[in-house]
N, C-alpha and C. Protein backbone atom coordinates (compact mmCIF):
# COMPACT_ATOMS: atom_id res chain seq x y z
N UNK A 1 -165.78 -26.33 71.76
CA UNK A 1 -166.92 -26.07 70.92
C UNK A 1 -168.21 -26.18 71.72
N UNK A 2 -168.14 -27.19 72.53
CA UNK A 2 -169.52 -27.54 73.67
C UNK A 2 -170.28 -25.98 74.50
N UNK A 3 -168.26 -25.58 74.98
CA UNK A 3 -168.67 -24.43 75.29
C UNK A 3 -169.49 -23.04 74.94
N UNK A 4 -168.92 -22.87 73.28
CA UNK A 4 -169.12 -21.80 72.75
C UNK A 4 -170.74 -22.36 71.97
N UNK A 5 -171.44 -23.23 71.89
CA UNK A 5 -172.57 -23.54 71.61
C UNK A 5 -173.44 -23.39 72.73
N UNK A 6 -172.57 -23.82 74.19
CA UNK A 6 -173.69 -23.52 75.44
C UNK A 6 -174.11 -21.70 75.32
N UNK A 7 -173.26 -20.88 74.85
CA UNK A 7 -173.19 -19.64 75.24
C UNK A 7 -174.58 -19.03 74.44
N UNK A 8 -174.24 -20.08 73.01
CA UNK A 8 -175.08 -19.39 72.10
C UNK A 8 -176.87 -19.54 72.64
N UNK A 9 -176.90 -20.76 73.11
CA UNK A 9 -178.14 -21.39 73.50
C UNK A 9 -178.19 -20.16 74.48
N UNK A 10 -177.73 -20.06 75.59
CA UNK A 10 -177.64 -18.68 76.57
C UNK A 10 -178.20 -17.81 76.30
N UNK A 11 -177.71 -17.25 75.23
CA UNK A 11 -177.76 -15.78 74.94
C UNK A 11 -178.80 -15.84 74.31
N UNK A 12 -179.22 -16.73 73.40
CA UNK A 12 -180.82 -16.49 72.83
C UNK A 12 -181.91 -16.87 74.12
N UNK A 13 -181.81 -17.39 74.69
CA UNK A 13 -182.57 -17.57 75.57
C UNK A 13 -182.86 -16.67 76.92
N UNK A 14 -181.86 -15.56 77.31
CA UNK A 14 -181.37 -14.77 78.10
C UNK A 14 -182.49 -13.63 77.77
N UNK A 15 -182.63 -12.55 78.76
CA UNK A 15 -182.80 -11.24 78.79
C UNK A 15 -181.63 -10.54 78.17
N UNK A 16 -182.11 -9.11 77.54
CA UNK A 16 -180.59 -8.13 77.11
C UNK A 16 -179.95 -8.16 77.94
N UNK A 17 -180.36 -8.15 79.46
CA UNK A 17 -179.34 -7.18 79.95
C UNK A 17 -178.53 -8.63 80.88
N UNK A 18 -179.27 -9.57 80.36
CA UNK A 18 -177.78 -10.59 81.45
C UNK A 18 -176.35 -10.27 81.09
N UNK A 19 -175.62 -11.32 81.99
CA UNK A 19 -174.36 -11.14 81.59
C UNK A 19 -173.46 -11.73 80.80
N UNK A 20 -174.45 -13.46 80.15
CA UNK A 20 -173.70 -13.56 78.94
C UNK A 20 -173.50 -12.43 77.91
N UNK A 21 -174.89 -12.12 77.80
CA UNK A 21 -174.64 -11.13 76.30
C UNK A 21 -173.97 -9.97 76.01
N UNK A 22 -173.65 -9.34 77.75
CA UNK A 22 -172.53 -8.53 77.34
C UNK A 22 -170.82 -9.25 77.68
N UNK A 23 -170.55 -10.15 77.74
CA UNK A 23 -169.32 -10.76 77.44
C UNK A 23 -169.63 -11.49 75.94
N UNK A 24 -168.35 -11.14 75.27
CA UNK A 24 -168.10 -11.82 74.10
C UNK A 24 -167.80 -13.39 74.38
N UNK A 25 -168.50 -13.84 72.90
CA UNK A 25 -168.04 -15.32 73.11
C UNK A 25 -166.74 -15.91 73.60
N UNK A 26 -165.82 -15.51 73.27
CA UNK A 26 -164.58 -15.59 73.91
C UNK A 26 -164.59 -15.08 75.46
N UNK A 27 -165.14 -14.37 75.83
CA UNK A 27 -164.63 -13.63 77.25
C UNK A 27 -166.43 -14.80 78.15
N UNK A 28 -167.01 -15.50 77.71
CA UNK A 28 -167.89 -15.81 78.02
C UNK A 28 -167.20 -17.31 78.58
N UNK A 29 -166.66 -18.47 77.45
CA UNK A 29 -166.40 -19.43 77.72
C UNK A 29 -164.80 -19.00 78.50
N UNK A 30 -164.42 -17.95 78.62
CA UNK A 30 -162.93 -18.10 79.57
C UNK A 30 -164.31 -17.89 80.99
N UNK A 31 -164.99 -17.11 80.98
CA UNK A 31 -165.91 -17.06 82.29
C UNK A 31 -166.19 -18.70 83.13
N UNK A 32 -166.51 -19.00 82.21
CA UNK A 32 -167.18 -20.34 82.26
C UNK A 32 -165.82 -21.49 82.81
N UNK A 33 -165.16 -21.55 81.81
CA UNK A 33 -163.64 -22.03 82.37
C UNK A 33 -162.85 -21.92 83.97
N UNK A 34 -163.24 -20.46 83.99
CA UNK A 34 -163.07 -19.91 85.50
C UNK A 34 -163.59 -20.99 86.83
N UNK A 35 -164.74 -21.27 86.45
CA UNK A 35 -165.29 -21.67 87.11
C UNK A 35 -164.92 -23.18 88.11
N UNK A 36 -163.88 -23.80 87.04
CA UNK A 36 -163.37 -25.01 87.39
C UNK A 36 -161.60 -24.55 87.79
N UNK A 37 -161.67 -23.61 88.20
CA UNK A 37 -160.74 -23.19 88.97
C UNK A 37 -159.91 -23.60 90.08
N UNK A 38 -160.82 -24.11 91.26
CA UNK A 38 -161.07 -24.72 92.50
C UNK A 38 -159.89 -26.00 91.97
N UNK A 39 -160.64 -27.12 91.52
CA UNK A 39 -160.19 -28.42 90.80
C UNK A 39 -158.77 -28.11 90.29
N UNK A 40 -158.34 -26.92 88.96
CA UNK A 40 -157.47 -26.88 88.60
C UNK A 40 -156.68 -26.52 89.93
N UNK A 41 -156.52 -25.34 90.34
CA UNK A 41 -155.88 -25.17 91.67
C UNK A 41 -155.57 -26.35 92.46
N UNK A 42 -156.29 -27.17 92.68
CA UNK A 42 -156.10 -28.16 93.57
C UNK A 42 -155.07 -29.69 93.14
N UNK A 43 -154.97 -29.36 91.70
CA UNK A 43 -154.28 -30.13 91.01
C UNK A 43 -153.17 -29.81 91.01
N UNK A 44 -152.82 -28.23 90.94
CA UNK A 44 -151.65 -27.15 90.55
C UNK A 44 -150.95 -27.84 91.81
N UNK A 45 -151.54 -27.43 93.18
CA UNK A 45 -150.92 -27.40 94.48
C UNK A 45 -150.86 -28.64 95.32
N UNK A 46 -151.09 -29.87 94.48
CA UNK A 46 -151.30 -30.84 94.86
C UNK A 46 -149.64 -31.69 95.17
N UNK A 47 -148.95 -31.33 94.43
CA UNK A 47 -147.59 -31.87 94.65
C UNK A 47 -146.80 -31.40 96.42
N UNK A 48 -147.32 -30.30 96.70
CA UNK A 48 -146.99 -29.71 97.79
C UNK A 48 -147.65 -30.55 99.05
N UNK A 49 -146.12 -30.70 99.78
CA UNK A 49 -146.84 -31.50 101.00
C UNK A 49 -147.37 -30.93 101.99
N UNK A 50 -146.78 -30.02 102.40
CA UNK A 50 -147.42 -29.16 104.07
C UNK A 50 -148.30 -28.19 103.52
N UNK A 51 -149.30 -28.97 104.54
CA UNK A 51 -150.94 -28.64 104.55
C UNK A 51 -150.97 -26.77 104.57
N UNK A 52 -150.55 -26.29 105.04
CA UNK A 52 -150.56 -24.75 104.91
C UNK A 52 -150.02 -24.08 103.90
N UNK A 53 -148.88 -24.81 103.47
CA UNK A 53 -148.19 -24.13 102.06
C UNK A 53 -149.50 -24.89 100.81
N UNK A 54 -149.57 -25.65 100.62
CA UNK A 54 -150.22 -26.19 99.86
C UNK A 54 -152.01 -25.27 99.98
N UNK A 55 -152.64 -25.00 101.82
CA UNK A 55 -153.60 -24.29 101.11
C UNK A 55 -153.52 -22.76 100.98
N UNK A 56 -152.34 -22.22 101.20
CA UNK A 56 -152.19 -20.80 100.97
C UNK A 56 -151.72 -20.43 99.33
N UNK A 57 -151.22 -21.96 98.51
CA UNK A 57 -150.97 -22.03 97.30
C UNK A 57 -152.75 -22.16 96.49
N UNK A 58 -153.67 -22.57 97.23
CA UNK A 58 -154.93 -22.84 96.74
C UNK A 58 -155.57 -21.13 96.89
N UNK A 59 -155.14 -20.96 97.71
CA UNK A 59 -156.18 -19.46 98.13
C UNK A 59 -155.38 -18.47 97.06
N UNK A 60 -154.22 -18.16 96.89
CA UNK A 60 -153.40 -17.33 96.19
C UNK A 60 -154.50 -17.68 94.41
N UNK A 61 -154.37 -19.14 94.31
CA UNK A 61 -154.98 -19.36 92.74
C UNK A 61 -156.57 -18.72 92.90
N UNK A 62 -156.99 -19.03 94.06
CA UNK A 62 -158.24 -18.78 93.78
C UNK A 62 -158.66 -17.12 93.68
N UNK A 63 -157.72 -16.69 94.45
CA UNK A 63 -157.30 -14.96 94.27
C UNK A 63 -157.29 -14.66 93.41
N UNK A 64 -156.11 -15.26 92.43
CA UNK A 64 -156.21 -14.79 90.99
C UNK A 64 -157.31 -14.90 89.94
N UNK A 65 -158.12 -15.72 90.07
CA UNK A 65 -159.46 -15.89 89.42
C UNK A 65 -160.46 -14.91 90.05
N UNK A 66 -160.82 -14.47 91.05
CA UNK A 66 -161.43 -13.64 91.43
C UNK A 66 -161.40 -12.05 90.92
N UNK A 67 -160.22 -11.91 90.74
CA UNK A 67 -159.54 -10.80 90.40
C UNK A 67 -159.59 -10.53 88.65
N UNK A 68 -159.48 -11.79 87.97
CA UNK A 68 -160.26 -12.23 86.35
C UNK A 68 -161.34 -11.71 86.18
N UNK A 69 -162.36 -12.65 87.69
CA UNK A 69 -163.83 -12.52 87.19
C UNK A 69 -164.44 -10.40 87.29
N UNK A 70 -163.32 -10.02 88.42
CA UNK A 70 -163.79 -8.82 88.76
C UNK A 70 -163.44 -7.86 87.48
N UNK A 71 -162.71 -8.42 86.69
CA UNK A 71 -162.03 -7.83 85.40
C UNK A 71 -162.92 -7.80 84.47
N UNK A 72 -163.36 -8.94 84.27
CA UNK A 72 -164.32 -9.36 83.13
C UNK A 72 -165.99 -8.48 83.34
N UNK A 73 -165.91 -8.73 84.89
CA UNK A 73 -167.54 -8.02 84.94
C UNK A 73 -167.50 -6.38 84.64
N UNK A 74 -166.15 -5.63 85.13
CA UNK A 74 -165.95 -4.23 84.74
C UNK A 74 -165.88 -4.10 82.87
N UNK A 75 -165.53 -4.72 82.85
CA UNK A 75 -165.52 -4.97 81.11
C UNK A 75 -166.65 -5.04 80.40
N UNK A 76 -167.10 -5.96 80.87
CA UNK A 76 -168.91 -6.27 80.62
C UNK A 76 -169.63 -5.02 80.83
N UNK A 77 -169.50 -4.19 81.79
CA UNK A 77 -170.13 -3.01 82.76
C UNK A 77 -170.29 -1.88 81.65
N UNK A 78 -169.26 -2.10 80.18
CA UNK A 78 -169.03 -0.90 79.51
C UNK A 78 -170.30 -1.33 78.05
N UNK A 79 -170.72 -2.59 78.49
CA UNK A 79 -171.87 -2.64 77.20
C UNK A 79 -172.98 -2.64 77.79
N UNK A 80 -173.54 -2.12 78.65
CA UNK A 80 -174.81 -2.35 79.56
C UNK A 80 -175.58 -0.99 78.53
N UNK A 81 -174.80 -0.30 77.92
CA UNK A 81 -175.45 0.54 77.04
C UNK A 81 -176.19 0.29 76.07
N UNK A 82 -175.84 -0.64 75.64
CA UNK A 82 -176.92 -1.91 74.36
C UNK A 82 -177.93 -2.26 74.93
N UNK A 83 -177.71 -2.57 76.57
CA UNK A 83 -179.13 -3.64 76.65
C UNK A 83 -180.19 -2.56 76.59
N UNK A 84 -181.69 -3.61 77.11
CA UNK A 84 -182.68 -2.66 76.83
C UNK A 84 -182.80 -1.78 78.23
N UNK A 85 -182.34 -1.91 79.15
CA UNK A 85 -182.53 -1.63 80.60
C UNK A 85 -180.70 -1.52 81.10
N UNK A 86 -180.31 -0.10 80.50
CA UNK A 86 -179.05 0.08 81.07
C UNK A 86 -178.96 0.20 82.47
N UNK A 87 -180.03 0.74 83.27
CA UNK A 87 -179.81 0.71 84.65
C UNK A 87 -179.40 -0.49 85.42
N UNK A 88 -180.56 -0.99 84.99
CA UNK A 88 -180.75 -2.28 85.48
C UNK A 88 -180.04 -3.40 85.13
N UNK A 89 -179.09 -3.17 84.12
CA UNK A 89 -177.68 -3.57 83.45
C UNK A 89 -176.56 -3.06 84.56
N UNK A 90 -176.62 -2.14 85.15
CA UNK A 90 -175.51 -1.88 85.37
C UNK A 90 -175.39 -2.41 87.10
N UNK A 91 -177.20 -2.00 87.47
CA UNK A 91 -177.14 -2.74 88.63
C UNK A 91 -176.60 -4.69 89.02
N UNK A 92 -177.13 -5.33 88.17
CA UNK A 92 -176.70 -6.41 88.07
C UNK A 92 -175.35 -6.62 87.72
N UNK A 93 -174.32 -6.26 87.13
CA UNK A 93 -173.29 -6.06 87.58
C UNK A 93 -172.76 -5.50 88.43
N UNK A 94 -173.02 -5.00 89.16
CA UNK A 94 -172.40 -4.06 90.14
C UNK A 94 -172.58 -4.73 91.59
N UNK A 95 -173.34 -5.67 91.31
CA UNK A 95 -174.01 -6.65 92.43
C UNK A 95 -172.50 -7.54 92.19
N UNK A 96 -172.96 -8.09 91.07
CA UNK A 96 -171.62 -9.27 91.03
C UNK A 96 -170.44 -8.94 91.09
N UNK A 97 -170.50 -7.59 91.22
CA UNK A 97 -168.62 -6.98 91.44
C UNK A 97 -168.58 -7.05 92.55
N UNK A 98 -169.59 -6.50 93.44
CA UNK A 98 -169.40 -6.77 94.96
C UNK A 98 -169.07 -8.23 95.55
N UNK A 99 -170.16 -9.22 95.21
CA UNK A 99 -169.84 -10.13 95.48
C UNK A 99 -168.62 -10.78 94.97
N UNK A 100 -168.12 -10.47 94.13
CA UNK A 100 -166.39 -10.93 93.78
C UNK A 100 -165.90 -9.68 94.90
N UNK A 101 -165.60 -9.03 94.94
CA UNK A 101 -164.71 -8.26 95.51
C UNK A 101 -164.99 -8.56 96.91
N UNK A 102 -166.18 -9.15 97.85
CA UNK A 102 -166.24 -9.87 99.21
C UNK A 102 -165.68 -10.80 99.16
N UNK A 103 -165.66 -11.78 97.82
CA UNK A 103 -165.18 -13.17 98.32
C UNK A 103 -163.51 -12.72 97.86
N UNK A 104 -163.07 -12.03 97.27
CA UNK A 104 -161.65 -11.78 97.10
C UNK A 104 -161.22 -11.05 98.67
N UNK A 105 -162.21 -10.28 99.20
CA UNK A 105 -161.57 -10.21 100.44
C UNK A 105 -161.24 -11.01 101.88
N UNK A 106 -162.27 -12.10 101.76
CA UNK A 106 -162.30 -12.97 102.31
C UNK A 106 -161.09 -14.00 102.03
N UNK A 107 -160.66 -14.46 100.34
CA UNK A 107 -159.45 -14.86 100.43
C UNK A 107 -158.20 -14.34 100.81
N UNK A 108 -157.98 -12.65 100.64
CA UNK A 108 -157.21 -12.11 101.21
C UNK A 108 -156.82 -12.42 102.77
N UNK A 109 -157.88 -12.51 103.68
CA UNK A 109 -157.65 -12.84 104.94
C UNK A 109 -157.33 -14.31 105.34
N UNK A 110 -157.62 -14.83 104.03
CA UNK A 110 -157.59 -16.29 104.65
C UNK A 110 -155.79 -16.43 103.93
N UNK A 111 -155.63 -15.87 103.09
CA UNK A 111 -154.04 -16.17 102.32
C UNK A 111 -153.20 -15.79 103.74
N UNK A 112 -153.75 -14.17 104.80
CA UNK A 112 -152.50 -14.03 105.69
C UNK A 112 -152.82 -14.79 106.71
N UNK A 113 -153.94 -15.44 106.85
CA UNK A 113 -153.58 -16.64 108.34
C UNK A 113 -152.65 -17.55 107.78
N UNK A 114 -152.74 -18.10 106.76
CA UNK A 114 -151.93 -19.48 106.30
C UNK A 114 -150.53 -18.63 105.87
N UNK A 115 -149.97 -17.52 105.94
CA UNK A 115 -149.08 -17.47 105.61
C UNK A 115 -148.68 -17.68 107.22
N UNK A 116 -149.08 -16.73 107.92
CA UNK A 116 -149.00 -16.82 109.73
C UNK A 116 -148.94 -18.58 110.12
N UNK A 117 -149.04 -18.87 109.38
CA UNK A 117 -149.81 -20.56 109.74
C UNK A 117 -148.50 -21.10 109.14
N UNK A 118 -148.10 -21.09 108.25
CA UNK A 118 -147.25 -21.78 107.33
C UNK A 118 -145.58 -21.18 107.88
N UNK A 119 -145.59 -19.87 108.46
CA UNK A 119 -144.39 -19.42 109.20
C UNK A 119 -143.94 -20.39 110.47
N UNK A 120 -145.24 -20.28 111.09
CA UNK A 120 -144.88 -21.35 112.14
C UNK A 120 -144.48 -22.46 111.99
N UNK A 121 -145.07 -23.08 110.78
CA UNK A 121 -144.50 -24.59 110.97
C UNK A 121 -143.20 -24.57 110.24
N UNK A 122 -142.24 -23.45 109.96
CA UNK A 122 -141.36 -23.76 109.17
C UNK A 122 -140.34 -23.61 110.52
N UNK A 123 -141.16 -22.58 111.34
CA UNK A 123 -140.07 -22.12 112.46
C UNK A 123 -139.64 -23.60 113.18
């Protein structure tokens, strides 16, 4: 509930064209949720002892959230027509798709060293 009251405070307080207001309350607090990802991941992969399996199990989770958030912002991307400044709606998302889609590529490279990493120490 904390959540879905922060959103509301948000969104009245926001410009049209941010990006709470085009995610629904629901698709807003899973956003928000996302965010503590890191922590959950680190809890998930925490039973795992060798340091490479365990952080190529962290990078894989954090992959998959990236890949959420890049979901959610294309989603969002389809109400930029409401705000008052669709351009400028669409630019601001399109920013944050990039920047998800750099840092998803960046985990990509970091998942195949630790797999390279994690081969070796099994060899």
């Amino acid at each position: 509930m904390e959540l879905l009251e922060k959103y509301l405070s948000t969104v009245q307080e926001a410009a049209d064209d941010s990006l709470p207001m085009l995610l629904t309350p629901t698709a807003w607090v899973t956003w928000r949720d996302l965010a503590d990802v890191t922590k959950t991941c680190r809890k998930k992969c925490d039973p795992i002892k060798l340091s490479s399996m365990k952080g190529l199990c962290i990078a894989k989770c954090q992959a998959d959230e990236a890949i959420k958030r890049i979901a959610m912002l294309r989603g969002a991307l389809v109400n930029c027509g409401r705000a008052k400044n669709p351009d400028r709606c669409r630019e601001g998302i399109d920013r944050q798709i990039e920047k998800w889609a750099d840092k998803l590529r960046n985990i990509r490279i970091r998942v195949t060293k630790l797999r390279v990493k994690a081969a070796r120490e099994r060899a």
